[in-house]
N, C-alpha and C. Protein backbone atom coordinates (compact mmCIF):
# COMPACT_ATOMS: atom_id res chain seq x y z
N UNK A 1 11.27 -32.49 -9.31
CA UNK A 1 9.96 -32.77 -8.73
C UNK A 1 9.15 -31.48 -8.69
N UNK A 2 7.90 -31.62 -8.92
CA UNK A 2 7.15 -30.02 -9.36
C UNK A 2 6.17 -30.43 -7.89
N UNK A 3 5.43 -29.13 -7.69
CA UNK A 3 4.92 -29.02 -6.24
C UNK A 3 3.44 -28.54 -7.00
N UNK A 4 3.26 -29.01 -8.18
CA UNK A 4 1.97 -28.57 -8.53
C UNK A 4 1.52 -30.11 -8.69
N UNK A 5 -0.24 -30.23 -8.21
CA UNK A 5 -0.41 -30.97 -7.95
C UNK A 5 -1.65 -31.71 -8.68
N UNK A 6 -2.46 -32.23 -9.96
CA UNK A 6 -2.83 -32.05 -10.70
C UNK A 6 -4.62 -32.62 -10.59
N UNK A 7 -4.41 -32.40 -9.22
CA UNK A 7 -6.06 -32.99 -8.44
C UNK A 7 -6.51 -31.75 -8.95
N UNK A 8 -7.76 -31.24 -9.00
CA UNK A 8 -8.73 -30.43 -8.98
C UNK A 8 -9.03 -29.53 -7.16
N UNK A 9 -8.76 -28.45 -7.02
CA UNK A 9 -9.36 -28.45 -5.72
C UNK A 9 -10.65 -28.04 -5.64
N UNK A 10 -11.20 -28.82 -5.15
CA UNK A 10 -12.54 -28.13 -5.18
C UNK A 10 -13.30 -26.89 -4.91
N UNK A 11 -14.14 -25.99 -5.17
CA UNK A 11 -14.76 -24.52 -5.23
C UNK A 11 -15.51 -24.86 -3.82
N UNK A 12 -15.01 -23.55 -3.04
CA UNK A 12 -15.57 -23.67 -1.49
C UNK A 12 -17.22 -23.34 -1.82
N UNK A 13 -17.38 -23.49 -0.42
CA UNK A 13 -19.09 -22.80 -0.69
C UNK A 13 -19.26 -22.43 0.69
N UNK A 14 -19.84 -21.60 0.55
CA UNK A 14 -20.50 -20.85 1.72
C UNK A 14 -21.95 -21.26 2.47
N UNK A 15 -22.25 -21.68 3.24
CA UNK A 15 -23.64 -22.19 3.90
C UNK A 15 -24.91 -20.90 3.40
N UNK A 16 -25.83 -21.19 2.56
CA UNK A 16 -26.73 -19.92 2.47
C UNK A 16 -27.57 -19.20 4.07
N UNK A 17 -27.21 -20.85 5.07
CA UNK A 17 -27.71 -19.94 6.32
C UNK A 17 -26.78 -18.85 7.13
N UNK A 18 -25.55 -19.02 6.35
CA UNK A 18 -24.40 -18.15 7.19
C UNK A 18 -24.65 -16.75 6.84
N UNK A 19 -24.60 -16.98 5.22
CA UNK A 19 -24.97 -15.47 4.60
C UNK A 19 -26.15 -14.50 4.72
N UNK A 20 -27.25 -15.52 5.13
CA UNK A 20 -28.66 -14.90 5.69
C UNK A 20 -28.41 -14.43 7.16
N UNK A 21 -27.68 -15.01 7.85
CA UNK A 21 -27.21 -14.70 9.07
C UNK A 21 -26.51 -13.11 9.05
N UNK A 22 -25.07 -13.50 8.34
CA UNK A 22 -24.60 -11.84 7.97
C UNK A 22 -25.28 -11.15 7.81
N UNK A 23 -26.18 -11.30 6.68
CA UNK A 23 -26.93 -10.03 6.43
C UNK A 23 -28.18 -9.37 7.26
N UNK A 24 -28.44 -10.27 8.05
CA UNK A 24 -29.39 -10.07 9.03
C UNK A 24 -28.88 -9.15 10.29
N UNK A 25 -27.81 -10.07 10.35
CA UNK A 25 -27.51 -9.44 11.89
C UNK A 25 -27.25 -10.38 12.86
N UNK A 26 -28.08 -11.32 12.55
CA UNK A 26 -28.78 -12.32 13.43
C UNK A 26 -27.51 -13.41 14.13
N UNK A 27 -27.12 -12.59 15.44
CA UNK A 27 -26.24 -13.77 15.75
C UNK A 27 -26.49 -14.98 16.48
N UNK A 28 -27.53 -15.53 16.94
CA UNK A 28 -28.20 -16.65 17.43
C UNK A 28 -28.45 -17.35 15.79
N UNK A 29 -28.80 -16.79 15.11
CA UNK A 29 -28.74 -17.72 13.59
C UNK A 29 -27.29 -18.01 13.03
N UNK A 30 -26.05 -17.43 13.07
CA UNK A 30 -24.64 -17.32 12.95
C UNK A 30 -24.43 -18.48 13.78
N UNK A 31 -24.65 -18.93 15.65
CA UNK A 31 -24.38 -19.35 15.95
C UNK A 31 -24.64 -20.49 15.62
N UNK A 32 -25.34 -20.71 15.28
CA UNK A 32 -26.07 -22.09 15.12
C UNK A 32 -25.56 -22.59 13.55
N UNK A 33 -25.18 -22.28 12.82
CA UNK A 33 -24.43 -22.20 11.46
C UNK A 33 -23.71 -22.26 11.64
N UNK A 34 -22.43 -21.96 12.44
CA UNK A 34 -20.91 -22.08 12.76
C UNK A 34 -20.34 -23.82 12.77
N UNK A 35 -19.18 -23.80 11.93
CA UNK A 35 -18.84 -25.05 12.14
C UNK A 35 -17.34 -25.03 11.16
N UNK A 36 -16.74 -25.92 11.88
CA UNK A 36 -14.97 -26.26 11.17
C UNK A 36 -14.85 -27.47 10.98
N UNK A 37 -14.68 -27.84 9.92
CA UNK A 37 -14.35 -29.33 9.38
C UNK A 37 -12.94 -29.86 10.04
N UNK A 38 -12.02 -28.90 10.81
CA UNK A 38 -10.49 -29.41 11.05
C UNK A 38 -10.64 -29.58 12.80
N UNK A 39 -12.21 -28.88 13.52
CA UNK A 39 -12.07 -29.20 14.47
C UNK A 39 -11.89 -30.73 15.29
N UNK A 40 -12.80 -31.21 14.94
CA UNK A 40 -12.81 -32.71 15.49
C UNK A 40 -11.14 -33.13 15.47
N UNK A 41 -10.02 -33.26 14.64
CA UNK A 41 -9.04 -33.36 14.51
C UNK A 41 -8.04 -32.43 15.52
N UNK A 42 -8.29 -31.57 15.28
CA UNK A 42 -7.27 -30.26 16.71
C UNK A 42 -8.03 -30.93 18.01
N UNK A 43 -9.13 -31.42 18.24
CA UNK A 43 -9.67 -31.38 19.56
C UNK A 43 -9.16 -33.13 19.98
N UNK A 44 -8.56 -33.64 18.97
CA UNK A 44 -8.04 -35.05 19.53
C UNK A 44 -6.28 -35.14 19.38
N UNK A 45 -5.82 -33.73 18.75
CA UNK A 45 -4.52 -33.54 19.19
C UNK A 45 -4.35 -32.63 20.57
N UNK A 46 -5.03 -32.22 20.70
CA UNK A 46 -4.85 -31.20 21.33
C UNK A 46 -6.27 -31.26 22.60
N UNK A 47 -6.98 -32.57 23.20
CA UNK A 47 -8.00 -32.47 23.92
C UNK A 47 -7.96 -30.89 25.31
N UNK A 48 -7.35 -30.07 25.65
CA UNK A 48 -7.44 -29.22 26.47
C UNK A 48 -8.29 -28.14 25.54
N UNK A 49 -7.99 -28.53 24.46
CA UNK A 49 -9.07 -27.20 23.85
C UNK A 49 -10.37 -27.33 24.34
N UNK A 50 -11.24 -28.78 24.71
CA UNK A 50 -12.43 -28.79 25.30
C UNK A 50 -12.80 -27.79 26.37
N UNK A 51 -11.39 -28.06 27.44
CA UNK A 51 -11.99 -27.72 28.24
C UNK A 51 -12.16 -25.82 28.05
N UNK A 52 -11.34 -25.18 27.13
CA UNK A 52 -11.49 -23.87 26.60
C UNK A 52 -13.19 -23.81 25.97
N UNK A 53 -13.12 -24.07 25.22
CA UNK A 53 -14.36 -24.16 24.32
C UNK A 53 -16.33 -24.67 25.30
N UNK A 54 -15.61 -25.30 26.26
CA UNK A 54 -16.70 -25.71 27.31
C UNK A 54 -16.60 -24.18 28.24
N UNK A 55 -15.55 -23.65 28.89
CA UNK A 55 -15.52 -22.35 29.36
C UNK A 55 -16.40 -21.67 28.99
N UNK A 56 -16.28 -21.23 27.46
CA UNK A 56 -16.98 -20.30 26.48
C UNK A 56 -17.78 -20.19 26.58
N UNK A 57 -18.92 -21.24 26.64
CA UNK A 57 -19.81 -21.73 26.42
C UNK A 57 -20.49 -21.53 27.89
N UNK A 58 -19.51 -21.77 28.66
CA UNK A 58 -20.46 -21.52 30.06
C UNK A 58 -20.52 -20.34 30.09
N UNK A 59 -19.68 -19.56 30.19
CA UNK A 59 -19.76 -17.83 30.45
C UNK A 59 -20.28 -17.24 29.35
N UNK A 60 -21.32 -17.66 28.46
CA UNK A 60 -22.25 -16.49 27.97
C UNK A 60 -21.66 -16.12 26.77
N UNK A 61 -21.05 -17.10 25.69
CA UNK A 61 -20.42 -17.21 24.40
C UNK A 61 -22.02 -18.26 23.87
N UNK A 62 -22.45 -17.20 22.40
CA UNK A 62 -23.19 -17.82 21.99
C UNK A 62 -22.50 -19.34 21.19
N UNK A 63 -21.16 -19.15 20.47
CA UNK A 63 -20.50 -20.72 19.94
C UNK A 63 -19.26 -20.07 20.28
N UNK A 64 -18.59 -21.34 19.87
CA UNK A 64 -17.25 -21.05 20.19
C UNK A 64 -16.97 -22.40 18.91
N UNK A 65 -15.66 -21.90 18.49
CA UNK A 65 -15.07 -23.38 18.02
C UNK A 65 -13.80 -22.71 17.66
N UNK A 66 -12.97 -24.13 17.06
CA UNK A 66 -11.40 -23.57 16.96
C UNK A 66 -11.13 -22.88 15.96
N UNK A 67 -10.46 -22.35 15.81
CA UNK A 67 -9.85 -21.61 14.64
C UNK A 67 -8.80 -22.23 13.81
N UNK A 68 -9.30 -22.63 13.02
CA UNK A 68 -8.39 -22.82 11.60
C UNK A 68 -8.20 -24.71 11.97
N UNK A 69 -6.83 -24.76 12.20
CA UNK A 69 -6.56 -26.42 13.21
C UNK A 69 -6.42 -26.08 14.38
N UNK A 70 -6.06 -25.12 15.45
CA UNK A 70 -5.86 -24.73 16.42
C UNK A 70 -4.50 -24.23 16.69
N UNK A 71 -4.10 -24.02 17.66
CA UNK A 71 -4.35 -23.89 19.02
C UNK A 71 -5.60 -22.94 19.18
N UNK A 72 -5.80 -22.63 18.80
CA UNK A 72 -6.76 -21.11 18.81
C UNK A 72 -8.17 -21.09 19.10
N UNK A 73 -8.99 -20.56 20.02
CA UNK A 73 -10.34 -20.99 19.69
C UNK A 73 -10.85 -19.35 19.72
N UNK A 74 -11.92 -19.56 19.00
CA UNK A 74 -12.94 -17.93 18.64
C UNK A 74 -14.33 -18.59 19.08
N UNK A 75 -14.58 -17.13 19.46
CA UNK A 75 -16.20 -17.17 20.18
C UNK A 75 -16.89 -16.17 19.87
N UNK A 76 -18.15 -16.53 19.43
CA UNK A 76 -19.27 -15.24 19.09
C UNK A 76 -19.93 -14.98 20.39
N UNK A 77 -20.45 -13.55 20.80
CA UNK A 77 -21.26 -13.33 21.73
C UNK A 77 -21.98 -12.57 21.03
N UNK A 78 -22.85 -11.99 21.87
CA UNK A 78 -24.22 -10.82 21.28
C UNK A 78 -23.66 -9.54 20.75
N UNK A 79 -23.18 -8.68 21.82
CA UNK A 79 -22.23 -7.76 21.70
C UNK A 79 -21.78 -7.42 22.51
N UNK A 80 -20.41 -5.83 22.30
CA UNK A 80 -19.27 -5.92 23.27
C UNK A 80 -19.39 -5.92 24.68
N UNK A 81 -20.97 -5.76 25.36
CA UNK A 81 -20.83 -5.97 27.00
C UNK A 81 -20.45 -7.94 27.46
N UNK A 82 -21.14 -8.85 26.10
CA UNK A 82 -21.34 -9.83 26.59
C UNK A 82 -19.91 -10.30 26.09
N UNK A 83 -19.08 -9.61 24.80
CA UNK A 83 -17.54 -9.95 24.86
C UNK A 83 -16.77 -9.81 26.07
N UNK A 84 -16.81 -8.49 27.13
CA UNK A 84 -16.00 -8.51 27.77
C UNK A 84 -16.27 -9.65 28.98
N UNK A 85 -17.47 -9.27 29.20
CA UNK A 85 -18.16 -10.41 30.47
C UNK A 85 -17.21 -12.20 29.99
N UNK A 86 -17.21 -12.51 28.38
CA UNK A 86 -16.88 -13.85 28.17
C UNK A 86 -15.19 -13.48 28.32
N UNK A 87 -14.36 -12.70 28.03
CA UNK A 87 -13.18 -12.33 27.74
C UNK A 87 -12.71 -12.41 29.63
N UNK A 88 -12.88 -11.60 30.18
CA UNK A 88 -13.02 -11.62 31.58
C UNK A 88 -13.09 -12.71 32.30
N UNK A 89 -14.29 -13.63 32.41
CA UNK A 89 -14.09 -15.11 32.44
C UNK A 89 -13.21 -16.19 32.52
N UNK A 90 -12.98 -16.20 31.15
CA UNK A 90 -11.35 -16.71 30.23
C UNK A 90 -10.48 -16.69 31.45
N UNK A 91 -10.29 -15.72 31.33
CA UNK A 91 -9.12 -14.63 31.67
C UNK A 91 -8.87 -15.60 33.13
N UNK A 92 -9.70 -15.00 34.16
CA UNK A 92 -10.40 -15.84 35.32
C UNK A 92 -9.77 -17.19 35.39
N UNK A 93 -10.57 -17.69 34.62
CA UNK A 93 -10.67 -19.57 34.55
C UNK A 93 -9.51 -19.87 34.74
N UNK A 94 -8.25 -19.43 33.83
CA UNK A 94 -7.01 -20.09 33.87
C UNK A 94 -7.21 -21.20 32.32
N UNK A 95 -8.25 -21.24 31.90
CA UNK A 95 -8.51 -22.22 30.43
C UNK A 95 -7.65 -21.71 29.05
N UNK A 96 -6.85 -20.41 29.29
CA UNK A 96 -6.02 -20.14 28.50
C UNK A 96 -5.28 -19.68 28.27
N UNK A 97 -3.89 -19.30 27.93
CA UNK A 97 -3.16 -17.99 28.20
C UNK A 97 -3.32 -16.71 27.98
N UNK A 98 -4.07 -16.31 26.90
CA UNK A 98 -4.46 -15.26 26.28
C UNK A 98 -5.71 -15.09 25.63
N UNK A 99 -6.37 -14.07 26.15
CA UNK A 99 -7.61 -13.32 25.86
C UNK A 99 -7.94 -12.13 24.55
N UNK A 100 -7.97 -12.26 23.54
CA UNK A 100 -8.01 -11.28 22.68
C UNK A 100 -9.90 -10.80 22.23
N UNK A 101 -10.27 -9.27 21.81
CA UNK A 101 -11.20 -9.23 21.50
C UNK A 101 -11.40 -8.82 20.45
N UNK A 102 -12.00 -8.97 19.72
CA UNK A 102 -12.20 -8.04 18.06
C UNK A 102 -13.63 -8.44 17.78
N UNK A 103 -13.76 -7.13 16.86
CA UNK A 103 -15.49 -6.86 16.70
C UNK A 103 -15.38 -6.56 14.94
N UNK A 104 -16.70 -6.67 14.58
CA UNK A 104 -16.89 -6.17 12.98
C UNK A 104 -18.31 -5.40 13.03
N UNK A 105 -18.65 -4.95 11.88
CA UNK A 105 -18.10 -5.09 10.58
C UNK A 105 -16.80 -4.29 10.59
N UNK A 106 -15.51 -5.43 9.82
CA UNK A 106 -14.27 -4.64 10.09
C UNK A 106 -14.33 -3.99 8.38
N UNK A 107 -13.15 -3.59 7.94
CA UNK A 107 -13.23 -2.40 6.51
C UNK A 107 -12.67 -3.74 6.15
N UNK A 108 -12.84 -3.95 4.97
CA UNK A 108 -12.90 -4.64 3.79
C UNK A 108 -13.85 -5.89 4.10
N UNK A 109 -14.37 -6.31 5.23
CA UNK A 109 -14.73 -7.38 5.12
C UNK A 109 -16.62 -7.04 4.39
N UNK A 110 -17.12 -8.19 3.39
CA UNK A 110 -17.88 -7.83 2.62
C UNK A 110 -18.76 -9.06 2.28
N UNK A 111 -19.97 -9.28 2.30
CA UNK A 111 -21.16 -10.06 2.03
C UNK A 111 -21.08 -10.34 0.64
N UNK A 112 -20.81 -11.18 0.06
CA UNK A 112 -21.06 -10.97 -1.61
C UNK A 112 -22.46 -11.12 -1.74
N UNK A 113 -22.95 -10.38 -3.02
CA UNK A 113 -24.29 -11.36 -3.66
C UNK A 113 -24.67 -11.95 -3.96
């Protein structure tokens, strides 16, 4: 039995408002562009992610959504005063076990043309 599979996968694409976003800066335009096709699915295995993702959202996270299928959720803020203020929060609430922060532009990551 071969594990190759002889569908076509289809060529991703990138939203042109995401990339205008990157290159801008503009994270109120990022936010509003953000979106996961696997969320709706993690958030009906897993409904406590709401109440994470509603947290976020109250304490001064411009979006939030899950990461990948989950458990995981990521949140954009403005910058690092309004990360720690949302990280802090979290933390607070009890909405999750763990608080992590990370910022960019990290080294290799890159805008194509």
């Amino acid at each position: 039995m071969s594990l190759r599979d002889d569908r076509e996968v289809p060529e991703s694409h990138v939203s042109e408002v995401v990339v205008q976003a990157l290159r801008s800066g503009d994270a109120q335009q990022l936010a509003g562009a953000m979106s996961n096709d696997l969320q709706a699915a993690a958030l009906s295995l897993r409904p406590s992610l709401h109440r994470l993702l509603d947290a976020g959202m109250e304490y001064g996270a411009l979006a939030g959504m899950v990461s990948g299928s989950g458990p995981t959720c990521a949140f954009l803020v403005r910058d690092d005063e309004h990360a720690l203020d949302v990280a802090v929060a979290l933390t607070a609430s009890g909405a999750c076990r763990t608080v992590k922060r990370a910022h960019g532009p990290v080294a290799g990551a890159k805008v194509k043309d």
